[in-house]
Protein backbone atom coordinates (compact mmCIF):
# COMPACT_ATOMS: atom_id res chain seq x y z
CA UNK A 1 46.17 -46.44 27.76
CA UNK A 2 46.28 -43.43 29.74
CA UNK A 3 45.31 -39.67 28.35
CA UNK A 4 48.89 -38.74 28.20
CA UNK A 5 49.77 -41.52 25.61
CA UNK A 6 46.88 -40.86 23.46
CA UNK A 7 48.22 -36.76 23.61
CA UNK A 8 51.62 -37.72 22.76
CA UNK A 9 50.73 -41.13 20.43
CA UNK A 10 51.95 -39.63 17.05
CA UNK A 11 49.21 -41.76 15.00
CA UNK A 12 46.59 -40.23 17.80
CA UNK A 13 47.63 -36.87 16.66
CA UNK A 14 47.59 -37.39 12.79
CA UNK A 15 44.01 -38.81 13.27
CA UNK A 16 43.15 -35.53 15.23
CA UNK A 17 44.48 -33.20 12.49
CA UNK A 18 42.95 -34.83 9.85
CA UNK A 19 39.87 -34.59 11.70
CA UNK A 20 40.22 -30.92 12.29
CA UNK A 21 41.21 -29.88 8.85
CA UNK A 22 38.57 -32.16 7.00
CA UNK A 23 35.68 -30.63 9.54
CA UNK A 24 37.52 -27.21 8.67
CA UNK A 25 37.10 -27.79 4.91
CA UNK A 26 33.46 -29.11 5.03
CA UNK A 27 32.32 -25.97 6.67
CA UNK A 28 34.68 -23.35 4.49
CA UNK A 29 33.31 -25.31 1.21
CA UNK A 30 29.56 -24.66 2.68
CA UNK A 31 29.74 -21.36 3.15
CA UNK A 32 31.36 -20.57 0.16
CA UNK A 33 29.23 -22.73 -2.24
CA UNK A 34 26.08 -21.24 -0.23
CA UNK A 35 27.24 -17.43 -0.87
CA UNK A 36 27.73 -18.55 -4.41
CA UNK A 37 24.78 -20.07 -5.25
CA UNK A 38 22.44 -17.26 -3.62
CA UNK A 39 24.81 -14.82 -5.59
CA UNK A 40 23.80 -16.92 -8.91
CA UNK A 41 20.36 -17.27 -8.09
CA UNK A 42 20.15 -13.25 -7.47
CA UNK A 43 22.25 -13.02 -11.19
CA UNK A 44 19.75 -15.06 -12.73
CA UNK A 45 16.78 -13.43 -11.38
CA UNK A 46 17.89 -9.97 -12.33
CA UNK A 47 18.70 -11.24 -16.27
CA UNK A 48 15.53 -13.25 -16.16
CA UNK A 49 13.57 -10.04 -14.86
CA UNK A 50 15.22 -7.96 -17.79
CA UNK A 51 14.26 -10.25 -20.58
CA UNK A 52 10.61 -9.93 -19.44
CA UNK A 53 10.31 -6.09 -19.01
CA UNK A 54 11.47 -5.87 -22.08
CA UNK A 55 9.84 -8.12 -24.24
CA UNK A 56 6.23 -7.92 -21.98
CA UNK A 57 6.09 -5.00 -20.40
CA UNK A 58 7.42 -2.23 -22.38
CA UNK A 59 5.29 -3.10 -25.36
CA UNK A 60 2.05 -3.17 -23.60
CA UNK A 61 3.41 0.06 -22.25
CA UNK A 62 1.75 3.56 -24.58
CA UNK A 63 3.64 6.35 -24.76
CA UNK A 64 0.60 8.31 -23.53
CA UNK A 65 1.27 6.27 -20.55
CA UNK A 66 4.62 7.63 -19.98
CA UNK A 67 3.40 11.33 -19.99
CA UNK A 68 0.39 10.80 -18.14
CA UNK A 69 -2.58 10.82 -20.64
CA UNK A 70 -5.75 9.98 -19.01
CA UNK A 71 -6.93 8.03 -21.91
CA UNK A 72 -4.00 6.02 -22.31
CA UNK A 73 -4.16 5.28 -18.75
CA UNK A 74 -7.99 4.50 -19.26
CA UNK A 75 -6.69 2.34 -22.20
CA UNK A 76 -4.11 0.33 -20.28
């Protein structure tokens, strides 16, 4: 078979398509399911970080602290 019947061999160019759009679609789904994920990771950082400033942090935090007390900032 010679290059020119495999161009013009209908079943030759359905295979080629396919192959094409599948390879398209792998890549598209990656990249979108990548952005995604590092979006949720960055989501669930930022809640998780939250939760523990507030129930951690700002109660081991004085008010003297906040103004600038040197005692509460000896304390802490």
């Amino acid at each position: 078979m010679s290059p020119r019947t495999l161009i013009t061999n209908p079943m030759a160019q359905f295979l080629a398509v396919g192959f094409v759009m599948v390879t398209a679609l792998v890549i598209g789904t990656t990249v979108l399911s990548a952005r995604a994920a590092r979006q949720e990771a960055l989501n669930d950082a930022s809640a998780t970080t939250q939760v523990l400033a507030h129930s951690v942090a700002q109660p081991a935090i004085r008010p003297g602290l906040v103004d600038g007390s040197a005692g509460a900032i000896d304390r802490f």
